[in-house]
Protein backbone atom coordinates (compact mmCIF):
# COMPACT_ATOMS: atom_id res chain seq x y z
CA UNK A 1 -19.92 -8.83 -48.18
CA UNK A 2 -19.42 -4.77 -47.19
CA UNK A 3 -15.64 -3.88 -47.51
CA UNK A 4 -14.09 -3.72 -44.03
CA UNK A 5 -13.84 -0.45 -42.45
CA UNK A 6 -10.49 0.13 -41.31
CA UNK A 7 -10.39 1.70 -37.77
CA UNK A 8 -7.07 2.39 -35.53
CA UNK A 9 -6.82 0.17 -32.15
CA UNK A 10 -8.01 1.53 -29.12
CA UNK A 11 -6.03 1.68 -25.48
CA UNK A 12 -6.38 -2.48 -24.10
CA UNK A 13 -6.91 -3.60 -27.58
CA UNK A 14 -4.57 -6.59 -28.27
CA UNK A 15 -2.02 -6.05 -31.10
CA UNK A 16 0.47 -8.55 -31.92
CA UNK A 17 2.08 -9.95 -28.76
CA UNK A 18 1.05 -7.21 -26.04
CA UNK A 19 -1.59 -5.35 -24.93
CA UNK A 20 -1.95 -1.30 -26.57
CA UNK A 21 -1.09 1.04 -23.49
CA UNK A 22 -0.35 4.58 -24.99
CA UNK A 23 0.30 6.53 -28.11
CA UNK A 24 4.06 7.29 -28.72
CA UNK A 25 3.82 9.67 -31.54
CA UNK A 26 2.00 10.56 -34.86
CA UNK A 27 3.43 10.23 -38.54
CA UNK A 28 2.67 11.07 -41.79
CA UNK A 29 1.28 7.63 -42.66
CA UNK A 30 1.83 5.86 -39.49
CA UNK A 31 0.98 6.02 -35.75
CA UNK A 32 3.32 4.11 -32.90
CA UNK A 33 1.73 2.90 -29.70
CA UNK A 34 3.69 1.25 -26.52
CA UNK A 35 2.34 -2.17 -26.02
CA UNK A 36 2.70 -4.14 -22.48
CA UNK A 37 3.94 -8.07 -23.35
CA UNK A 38 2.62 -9.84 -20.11
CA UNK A 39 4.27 -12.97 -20.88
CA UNK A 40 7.64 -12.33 -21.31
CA UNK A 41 7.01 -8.93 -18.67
CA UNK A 42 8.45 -6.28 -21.20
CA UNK A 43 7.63 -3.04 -23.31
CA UNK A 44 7.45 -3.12 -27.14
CA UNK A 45 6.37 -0.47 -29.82
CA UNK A 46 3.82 -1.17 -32.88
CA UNK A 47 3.69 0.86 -36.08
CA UNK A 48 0.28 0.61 -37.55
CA UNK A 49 -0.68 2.35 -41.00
CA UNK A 50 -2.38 5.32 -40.81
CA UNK A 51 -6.41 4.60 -42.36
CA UNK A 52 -5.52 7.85 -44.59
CA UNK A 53 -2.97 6.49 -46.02
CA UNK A 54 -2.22 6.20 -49.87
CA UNK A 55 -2.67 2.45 -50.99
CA UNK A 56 1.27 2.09 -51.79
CA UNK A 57 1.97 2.50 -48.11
CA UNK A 58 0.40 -0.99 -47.37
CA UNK A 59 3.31 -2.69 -49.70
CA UNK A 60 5.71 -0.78 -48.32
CA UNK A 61 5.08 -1.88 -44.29
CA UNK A 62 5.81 -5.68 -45.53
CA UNK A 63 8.05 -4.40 -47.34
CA UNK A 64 9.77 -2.22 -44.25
CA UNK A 65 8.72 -5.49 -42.23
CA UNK A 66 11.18 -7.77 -44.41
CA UNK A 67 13.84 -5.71 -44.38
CA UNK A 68 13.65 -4.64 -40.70
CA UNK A 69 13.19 -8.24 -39.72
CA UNK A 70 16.52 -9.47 -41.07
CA UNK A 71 19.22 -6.62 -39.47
CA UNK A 72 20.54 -7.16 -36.73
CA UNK A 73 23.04 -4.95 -35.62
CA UNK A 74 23.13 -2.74 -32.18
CA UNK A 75 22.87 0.42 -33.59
CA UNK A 76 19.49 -0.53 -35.98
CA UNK A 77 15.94 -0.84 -34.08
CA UNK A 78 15.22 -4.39 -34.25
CA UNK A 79 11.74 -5.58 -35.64
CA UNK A 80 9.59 -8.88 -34.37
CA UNK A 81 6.74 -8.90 -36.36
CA UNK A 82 4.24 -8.23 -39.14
CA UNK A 83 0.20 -8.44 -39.12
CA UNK A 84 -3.09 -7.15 -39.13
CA UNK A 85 -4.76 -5.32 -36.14
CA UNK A 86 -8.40 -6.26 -35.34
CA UNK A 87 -9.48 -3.28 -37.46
CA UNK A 88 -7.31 -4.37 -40.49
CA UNK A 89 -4.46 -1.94 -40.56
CA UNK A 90 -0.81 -3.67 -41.22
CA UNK A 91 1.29 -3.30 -38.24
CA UNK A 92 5.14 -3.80 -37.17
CA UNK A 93 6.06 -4.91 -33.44
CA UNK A 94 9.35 -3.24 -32.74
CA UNK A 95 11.82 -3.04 -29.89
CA UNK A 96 10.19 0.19 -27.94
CA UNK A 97 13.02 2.66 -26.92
CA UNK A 98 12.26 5.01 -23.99
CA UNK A 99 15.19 7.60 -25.61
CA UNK A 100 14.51 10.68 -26.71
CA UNK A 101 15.33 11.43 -30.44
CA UNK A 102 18.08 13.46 -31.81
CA UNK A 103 15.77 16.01 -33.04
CA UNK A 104 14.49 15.84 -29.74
CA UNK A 105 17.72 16.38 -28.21
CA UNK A 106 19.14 19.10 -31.01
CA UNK A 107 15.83 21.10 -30.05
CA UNK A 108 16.13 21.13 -26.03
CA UNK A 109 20.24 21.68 -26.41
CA UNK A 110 21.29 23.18 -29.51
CA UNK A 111 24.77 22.46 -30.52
CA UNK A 112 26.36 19.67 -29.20
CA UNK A 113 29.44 19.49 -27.95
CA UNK A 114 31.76 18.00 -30.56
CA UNK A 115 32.58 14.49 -28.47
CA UNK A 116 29.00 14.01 -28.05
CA UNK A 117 28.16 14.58 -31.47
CA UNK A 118 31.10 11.76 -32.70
CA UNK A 119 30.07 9.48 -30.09
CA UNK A 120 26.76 9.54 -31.43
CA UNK A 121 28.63 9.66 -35.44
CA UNK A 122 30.34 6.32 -34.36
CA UNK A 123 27.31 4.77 -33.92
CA UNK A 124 25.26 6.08 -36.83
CA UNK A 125 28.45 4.69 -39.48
CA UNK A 126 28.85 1.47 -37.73
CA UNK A 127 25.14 1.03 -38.40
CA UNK A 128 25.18 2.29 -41.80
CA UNK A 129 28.18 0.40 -43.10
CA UNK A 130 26.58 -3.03 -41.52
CA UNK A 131 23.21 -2.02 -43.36
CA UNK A 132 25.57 -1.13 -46.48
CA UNK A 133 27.14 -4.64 -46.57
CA UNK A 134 24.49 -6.75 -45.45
CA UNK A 135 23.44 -9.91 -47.38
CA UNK A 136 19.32 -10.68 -46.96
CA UNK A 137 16.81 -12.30 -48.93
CA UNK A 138 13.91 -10.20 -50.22
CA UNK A 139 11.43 -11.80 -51.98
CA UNK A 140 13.27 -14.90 -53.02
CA UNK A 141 15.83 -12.85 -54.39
CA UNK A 142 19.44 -12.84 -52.97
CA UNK A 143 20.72 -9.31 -52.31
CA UNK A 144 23.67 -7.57 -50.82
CA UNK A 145 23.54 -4.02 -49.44
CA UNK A 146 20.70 -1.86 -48.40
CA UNK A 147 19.93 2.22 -48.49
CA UNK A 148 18.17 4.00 -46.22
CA UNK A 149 17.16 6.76 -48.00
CA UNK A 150 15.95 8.41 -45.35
CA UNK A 151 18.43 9.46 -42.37
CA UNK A 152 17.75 12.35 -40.73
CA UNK A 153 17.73 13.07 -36.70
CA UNK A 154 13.94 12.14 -35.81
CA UNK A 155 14.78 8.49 -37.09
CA UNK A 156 17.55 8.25 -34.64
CA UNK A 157 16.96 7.04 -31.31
CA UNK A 158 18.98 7.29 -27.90
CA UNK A 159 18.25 3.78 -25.94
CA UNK A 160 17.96 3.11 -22.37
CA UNK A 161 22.23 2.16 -22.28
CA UNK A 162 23.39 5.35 -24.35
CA UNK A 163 23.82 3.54 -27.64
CA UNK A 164 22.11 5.26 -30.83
CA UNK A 165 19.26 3.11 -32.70
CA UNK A 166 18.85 3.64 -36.66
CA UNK A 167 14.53 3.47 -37.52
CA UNK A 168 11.96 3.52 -39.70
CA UNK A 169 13.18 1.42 -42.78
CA UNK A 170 9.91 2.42 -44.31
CA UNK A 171 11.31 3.73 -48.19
CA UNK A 172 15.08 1.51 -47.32
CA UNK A 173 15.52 -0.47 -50.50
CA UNK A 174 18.11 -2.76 -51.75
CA UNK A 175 21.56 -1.21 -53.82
CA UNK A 176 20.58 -2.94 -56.99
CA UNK A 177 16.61 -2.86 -57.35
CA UNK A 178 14.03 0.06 -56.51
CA UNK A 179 10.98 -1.27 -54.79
CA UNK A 180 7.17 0.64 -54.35
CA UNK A 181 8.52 3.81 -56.20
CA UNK A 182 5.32 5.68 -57.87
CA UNK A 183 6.20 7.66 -61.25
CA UNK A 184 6.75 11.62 -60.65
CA UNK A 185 6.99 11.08 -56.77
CA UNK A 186 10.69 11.45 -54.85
CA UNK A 187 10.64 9.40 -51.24
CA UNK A 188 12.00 10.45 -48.53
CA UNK A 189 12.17 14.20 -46.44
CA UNK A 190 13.26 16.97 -48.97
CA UNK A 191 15.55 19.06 -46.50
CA UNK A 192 17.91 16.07 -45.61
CA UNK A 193 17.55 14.64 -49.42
CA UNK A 194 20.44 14.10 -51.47
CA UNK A 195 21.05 16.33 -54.54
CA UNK A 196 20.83 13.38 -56.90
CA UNK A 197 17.62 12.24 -55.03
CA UNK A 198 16.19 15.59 -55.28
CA UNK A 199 17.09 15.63 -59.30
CA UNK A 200 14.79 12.60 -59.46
CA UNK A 201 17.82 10.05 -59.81
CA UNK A 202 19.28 6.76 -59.00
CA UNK A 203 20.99 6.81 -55.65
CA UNK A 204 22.98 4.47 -54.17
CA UNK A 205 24.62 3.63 -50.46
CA UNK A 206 26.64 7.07 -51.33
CA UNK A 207 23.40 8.98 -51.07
CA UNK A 208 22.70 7.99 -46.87
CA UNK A 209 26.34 9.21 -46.99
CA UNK A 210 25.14 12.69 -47.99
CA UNK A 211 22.38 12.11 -45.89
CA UNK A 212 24.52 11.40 -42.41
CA UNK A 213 26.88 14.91 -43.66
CA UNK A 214 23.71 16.54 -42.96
CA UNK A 215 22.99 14.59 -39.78
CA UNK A 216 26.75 15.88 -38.37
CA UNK A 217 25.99 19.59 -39.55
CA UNK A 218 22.46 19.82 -37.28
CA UNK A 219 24.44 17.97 -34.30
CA UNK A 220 27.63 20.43 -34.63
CA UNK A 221 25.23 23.49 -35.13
CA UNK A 222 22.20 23.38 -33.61
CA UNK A 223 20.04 23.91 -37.02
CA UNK A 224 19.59 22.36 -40.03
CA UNK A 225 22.12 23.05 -43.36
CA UNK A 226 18.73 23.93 -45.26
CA UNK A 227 17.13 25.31 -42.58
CA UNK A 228 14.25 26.91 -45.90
CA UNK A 229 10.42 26.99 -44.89
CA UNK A 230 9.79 27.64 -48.65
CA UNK A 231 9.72 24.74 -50.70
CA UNK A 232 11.17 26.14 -53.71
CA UNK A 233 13.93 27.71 -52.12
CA UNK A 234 14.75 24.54 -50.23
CA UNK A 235 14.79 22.78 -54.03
CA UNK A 236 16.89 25.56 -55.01
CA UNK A 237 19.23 25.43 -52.51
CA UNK A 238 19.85 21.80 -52.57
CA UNK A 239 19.91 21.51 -56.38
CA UNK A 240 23.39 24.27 -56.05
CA UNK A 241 24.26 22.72 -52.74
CA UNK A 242 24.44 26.09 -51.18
CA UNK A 243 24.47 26.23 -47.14
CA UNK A 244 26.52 28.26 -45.00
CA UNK A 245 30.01 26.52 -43.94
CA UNK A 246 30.37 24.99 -40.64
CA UNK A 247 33.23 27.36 -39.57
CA UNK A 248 30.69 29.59 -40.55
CA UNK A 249 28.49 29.18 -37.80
CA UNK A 250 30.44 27.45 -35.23
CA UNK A 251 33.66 29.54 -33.72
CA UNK A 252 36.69 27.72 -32.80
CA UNK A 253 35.41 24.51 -34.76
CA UNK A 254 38.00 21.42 -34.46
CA UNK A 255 39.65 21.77 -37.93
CA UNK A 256 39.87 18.19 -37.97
CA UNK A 257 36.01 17.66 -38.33
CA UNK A 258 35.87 19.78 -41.63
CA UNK A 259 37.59 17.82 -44.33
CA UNK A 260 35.09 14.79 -43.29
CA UNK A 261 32.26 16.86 -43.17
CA UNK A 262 32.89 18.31 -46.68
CA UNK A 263 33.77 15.20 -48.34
CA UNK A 264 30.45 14.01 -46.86
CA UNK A 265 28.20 16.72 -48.35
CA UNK A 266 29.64 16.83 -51.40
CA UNK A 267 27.67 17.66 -54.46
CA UNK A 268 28.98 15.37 -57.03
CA UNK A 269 28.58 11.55 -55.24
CA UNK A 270 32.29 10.30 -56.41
CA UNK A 271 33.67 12.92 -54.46
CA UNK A 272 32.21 12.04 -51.46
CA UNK A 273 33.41 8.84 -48.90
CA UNK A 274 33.14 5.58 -50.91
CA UNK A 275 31.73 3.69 -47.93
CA UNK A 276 30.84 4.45 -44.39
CA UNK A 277 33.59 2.41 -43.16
CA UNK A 278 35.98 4.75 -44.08
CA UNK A 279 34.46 7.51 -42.81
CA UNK A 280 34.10 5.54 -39.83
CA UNK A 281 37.66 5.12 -39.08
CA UNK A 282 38.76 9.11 -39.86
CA UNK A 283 35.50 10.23 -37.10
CA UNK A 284 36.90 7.24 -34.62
CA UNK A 285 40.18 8.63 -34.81
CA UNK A 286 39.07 12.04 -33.89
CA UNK A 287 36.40 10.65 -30.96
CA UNK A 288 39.59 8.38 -29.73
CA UNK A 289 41.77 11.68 -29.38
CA UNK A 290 39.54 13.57 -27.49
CA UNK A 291 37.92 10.91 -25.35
CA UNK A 292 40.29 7.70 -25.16
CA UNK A 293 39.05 6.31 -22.02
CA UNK A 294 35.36 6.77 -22.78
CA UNK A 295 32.89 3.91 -24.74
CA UNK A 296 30.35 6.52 -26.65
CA UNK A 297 27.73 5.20 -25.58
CA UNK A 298 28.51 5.96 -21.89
CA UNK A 299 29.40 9.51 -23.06
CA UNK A 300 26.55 9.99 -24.02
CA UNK A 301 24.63 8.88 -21.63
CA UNK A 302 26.83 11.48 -19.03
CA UNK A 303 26.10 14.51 -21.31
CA UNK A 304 21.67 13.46 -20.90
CA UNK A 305 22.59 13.43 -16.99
CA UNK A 306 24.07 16.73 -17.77
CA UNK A 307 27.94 15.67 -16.45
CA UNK A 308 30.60 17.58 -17.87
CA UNK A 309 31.63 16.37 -21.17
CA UNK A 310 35.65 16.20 -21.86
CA UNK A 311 36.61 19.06 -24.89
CA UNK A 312 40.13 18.99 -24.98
CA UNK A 313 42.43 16.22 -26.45
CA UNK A 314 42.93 12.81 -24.23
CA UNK A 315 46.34 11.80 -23.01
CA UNK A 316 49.45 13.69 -23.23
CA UNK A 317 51.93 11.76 -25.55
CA UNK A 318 54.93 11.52 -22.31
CA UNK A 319 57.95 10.45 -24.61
CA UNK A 320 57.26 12.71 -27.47
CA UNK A 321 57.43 15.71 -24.92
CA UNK A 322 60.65 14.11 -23.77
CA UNK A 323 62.00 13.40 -27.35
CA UNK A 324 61.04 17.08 -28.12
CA UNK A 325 63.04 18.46 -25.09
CA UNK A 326 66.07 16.20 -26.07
CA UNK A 327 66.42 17.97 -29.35
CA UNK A 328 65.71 21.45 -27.86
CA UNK A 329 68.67 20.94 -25.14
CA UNK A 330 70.96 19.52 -27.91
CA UNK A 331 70.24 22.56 -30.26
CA UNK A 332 71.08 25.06 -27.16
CA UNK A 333 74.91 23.21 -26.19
CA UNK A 334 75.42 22.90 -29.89
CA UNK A 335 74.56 26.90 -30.03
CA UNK A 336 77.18 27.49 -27.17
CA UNK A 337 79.80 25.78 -28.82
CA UNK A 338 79.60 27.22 -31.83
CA UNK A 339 79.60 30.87 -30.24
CA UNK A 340 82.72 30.18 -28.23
CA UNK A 341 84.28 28.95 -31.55
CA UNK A 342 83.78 31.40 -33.57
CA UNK A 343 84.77 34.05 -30.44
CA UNK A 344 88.16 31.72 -29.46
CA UNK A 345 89.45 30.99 -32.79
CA UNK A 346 87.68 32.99 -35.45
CA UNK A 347 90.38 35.78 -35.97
CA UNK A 348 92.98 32.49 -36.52
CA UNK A 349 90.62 31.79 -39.27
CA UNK A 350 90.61 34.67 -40.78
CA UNK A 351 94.17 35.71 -41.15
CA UNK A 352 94.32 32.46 -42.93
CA UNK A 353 91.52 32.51 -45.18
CA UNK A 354 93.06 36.36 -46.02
CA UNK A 355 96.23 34.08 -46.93
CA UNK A 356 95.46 31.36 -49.19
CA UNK A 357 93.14 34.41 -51.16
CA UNK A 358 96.19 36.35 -51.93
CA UNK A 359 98.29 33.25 -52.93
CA UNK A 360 95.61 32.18 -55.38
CA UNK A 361 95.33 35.60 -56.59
CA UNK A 362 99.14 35.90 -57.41
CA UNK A 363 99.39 32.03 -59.31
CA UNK A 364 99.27 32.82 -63.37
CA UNK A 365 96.28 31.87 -65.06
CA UNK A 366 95.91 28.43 -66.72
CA UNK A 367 96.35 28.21 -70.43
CA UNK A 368 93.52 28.44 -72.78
CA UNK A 369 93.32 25.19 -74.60
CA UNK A 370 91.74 25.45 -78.28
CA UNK A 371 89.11 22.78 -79.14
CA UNK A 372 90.87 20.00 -80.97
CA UNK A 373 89.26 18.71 -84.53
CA UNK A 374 87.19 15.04 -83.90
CA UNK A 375 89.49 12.15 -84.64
CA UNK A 376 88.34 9.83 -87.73
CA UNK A 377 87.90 6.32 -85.62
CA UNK A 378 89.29 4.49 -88.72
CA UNK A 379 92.79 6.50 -87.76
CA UNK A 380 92.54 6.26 -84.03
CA UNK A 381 95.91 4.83 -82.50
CA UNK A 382 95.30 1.21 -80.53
CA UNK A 383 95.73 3.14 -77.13
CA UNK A 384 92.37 4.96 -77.98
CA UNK A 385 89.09 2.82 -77.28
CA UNK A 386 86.34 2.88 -80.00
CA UNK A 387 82.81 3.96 -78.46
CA UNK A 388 80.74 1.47 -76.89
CA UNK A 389 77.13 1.43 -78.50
CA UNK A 390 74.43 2.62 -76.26
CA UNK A 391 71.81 -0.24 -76.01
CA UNK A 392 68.66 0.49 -78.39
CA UNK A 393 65.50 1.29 -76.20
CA UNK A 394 62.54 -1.27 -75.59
CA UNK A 395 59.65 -0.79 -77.97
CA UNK A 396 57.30 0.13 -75.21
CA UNK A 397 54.58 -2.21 -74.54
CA UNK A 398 50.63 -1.21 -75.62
CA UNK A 399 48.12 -1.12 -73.01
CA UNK A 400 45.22 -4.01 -73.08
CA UNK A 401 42.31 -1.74 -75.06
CA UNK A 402 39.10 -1.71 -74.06
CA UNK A 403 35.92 -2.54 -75.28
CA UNK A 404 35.06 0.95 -76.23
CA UNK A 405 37.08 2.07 -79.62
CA UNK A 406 36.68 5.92 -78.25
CA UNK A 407 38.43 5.25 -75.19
CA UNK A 408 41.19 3.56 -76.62
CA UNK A 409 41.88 6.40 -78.61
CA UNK A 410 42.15 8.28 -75.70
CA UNK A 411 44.51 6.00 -73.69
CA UNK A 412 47.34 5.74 -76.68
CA UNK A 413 46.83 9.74 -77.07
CA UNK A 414 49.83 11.46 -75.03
CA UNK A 415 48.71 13.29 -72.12
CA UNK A 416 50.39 16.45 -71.29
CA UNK A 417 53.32 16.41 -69.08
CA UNK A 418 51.94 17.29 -65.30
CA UNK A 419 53.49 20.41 -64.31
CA UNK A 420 54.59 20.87 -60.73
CA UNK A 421 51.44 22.97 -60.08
CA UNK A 422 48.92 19.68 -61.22
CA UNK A 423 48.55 17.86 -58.69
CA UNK A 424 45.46 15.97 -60.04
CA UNK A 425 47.10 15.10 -63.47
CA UNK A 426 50.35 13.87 -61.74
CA UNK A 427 47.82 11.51 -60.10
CA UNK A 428 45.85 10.09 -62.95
CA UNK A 429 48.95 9.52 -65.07
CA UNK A 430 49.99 8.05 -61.90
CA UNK A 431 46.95 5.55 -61.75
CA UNK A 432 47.03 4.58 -65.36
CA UNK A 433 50.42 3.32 -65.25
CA UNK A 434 49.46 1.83 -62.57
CA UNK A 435 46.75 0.18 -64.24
CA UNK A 436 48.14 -0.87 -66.93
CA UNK A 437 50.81 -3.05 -64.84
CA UNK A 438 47.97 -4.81 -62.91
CA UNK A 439 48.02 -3.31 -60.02
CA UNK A 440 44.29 -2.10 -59.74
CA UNK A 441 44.00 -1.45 -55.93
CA UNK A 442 46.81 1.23 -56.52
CA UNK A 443 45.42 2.54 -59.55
CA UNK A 444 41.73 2.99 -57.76
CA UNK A 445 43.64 4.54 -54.91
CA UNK A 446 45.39 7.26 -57.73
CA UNK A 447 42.39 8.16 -59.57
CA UNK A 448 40.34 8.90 -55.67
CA UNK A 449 43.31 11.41 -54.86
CA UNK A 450 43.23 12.92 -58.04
CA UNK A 451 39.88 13.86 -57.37
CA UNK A 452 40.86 16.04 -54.31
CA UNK A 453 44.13 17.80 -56.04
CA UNK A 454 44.02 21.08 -57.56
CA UNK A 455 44.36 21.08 -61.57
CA UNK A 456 44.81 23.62 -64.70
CA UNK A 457 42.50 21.56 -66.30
CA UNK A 458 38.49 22.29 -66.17
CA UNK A 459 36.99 20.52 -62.75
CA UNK A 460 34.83 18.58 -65.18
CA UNK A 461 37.01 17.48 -67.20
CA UNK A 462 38.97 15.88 -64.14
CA UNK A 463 36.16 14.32 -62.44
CA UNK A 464 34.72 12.85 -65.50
CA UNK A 465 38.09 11.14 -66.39
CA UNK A 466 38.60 9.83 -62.84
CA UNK A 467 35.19 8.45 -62.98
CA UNK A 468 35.83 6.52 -65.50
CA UNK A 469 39.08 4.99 -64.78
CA UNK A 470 37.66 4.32 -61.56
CA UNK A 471 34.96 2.31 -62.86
CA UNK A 472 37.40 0.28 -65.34
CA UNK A 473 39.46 -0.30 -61.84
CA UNK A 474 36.00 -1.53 -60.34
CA UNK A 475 35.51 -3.64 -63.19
CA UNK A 476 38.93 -5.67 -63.20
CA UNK A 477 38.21 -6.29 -59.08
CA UNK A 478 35.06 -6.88 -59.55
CA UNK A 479 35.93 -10.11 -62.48
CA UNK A 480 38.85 -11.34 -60.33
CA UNK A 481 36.07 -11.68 -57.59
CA UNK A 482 37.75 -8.46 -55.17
CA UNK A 483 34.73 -6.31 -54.84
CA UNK A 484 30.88 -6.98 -54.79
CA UNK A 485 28.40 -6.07 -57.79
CA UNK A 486 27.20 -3.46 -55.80
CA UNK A 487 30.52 -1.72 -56.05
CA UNK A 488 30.93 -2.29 -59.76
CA UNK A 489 27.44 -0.94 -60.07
CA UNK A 490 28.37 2.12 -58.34
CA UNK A 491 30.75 3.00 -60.22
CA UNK A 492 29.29 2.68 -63.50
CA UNK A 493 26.35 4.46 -62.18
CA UNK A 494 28.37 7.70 -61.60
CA UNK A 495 29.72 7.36 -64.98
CA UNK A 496 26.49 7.49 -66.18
CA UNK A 497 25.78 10.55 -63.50
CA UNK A 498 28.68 12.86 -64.97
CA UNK A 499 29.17 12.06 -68.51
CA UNK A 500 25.96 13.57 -70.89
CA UNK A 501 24.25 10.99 -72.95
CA UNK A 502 25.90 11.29 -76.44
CA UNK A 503 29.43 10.49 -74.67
CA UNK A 504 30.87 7.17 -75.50
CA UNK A 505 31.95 6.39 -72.07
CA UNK A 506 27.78 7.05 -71.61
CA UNK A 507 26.94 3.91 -73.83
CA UNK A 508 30.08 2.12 -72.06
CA UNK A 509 28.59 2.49 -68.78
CA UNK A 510 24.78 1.76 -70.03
CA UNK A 511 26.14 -1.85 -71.84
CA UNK A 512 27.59 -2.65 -68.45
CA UNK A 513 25.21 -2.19 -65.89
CA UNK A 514 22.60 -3.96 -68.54
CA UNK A 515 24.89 -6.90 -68.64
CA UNK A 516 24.95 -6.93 -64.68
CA UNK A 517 20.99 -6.75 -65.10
CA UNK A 518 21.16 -9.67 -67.07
């Protein structure tokens, strides 16, 4: 029989539960037409393969198709099906959203005002730190977490009630596997890449992290953090993690936004927000201050009506003004008083001060006492006590060693004393005492604020030993059944990311991922 000639649908064509009305928009391997479902009397969208497209792509829609099929969140486009049109091109029928995107919207407005862009922050985190977390089967294999790998704002949608929709799961892949990836090709859109996806490397849910920093830049600015045409400066750029600073470009920035925004995009993925939960609640806490009484999805809905949109902090705190003026009208009486002391009775004071200076001038001067000789104890008199013996110090207890004979070396070697100036080696002395008594939530907590400190030490140096005593945290939790796998494969993944390959810690890292593998 002649192959089939694969041929795009045509407007009335049926594909999967609706009739095609229109084409939405164009892709690079894709096209997206709004169906009509007469049946159930509502709109959805299809997604059918381009005919052009390379022969991976096919894999990938099921793939996409899988994955989309099983999230359901608010914030995530939700998918209802998987087939073949009539002219043999896969296809996905999603929710259609009438929205514009946030490229779209970042085009027509430019910046955004800062509430906006957290309202629509909120939304983006909740959705990543459900897609982060989730636990799906893919085939027949039980998996928990999933990465986008591809965030950027044309694959985020504005619905119909305000709320922001997460798409196109089309290179999304679970934490642990990699699925459809062709040898000497990076997925994914290079100018909102992170630089360990750039480099070619493993990433991980820390990766969409980097990719949402970027996300929050283009909302905040107007334009893109690598806003280069030329693709080798763009791989440049990214591979140094060069782009101009926020405070740069926007004047009188909240200063609250920029520690999140630079722990987001940093270069070096332990430094940056362990998961999107916590980066959730420091942007809530920010949106709550300036808009208290406002859902964001509403908020933004009043800034596409073009309402005003609130830019100064919410509700004024009532007793702390109060307690404030308390304390300022105590300090004033306390001020009078002690003027109309010192103006009433002061001279008193002084003629007697004058007096008890003289007298103590005038008294003779105590004798000089010369140093007496030791006494022999076997000579004392009974009135004299012998010395009490001190008691004789604890022989201090060894830490448990570890598998790997290099790092136990290290741990019974004596750091140097922290001075007051090293901040980050107060903190990972700190978190290995810590670890060493058990208590392993503390000691992860130690080794993640030694990360941020200033130290006289070499930056690499630091981050490479936090790293590592993270990741021997991680791997305590992760036996006593704390943390998921996904976490203790982080971790050991960034060992692997900062140490070279001749390091010991290195082959540490490679034996335990392998035996996670296993």
């Amino acid at each position: 029989m002649p192959e089939q000639t694969l041929q795009l649908p045509k407007e009335g064509d049926k594909v999967g539960s609706g009739i095609l009305l229109s084409l939405i928009s164009t892709g690079g391997s894709a096209y997206i037409y709004k169906t009509w479902n007469e049946s159930l009397e509502i709109h959805r969208a299809v997604k059918v393969m381009s005919p052009d497209a390379p022969p991976d792509v096919r894999a990938r829609f099921q793939t996409e198709g899988r994955i989309n099929s099983k999230l359901l969140h608010p914030n995530i486009v939700q998918c209802f099906n998987f087939g073949l049109t009539a002219g043999g091109l896969p296809y996905l029928e999603m929710e259609y959203l009438s929205g514009p995107s946030l490229a779209d919207v970042v085009h027509k407005q430019g910046p955004l005002p800062l509430p906006v862009a957290l309202a629509i922050s909120v939304g983006l985190l909740d959705a990543l730190s459900y897609a982060h977390t989730v636990k799906y089967t893919l085939y027949d294999k039980q998996h928990v977490g999933l990465v986008h790998r591809d965030l950027k704002p044309a694959n985020i949608v504005i619905a119909a009630d305000g709320n922001i929709k997460l798409m196109d799961f089309g290179i999304a892949r679970p934490v642990d596997v990699s699925l459809h990836t062709v040898a000497g090709t990076v997925p994914g859109t290079v100018a909102y890449m992170s630089p360990e996806a750039c480099a070619g490397g493993d990433v991980d849910f820390r990766s969409d992290l980097y990719q949402f920093g970027l996300c929050l830049y283009e909302f905040i600015c107007g334009q893109a953090a690598f806003p280069q045409s030329d693709l080798t400066s763009l791989l440049v750029a990214k591979a140094s993690n060069k782009f101009q600073p926020i405070e740069n470009q926007v004047k009188d920035v909240d200063r609250r936004i920029l520690p999140v925004l630079r722990r987001c995009l940093q270069l070096v993925p332990a430094e940056r927000y362990q998961s999107a939960h916590s980066c959730l609640v420091e942007l809530r806490a920010v949106y709550d201050s300036l808009c208290p009484s406002t859902p964001p999805n509403q908020l933004i809905l009043s800034f596409l009506d073009g309402k005003p949109v609130p830019t100064s902090p919410g509700r004024v705190n009532i007793a702390k003004m109060a307690k404030t003026a308390s304390y300022a009208f105590s300090g004033l009486v306390l001020l009078v008083l002690t003027t109309f002391a010192v103006f009433r009775y002061g001279p008193t004071l002084l003629k007697s001060f004058r007096q008890v200076a003289s007298s103590v001038q005038k008294a003779p001067a105590a004798p000089v006492v010369a140093p007496q000789p030791a006494l022999d104890a076997s000579a004392a008199p009974d009135s004299i006590s012998a010395p009490v013996a001190l008691p004789k110090p604890r022989k201090p207890v060894a830490p448990p060693s570890p598998r790997n004979p290099a790092a136990h070396v290290r741990d019974t070697v004596a750091s140097p004393a922290a001075s007051p100036e090293d901040d980050a080696l107060y903190f990972i002395e700190q978190g290995k005492r810590q670890y060493n008594a058990g208590r392993l939530n503390e000691a992860f907590s130690s080794f993640q604020t030694a990360l941020k400190m200033p130290s006289q030490q070499p930056r690499q140096q630091t981050v490479r030993t936090c790293v590592y005593w993270s990741a021997r945290c991680n791997t305590a939790l992760f036996k006593q059944g704390s943390i998921p796998v996904s976490n203790y494969q982080a971790s050991w993944r960034s060992v692997l990311n900062v140490f070279p390959s001749n390091a010991p810690e290195h082959a540490e890292a490679s034996e335990r991922l392998q035996e996670v593998q296993n």
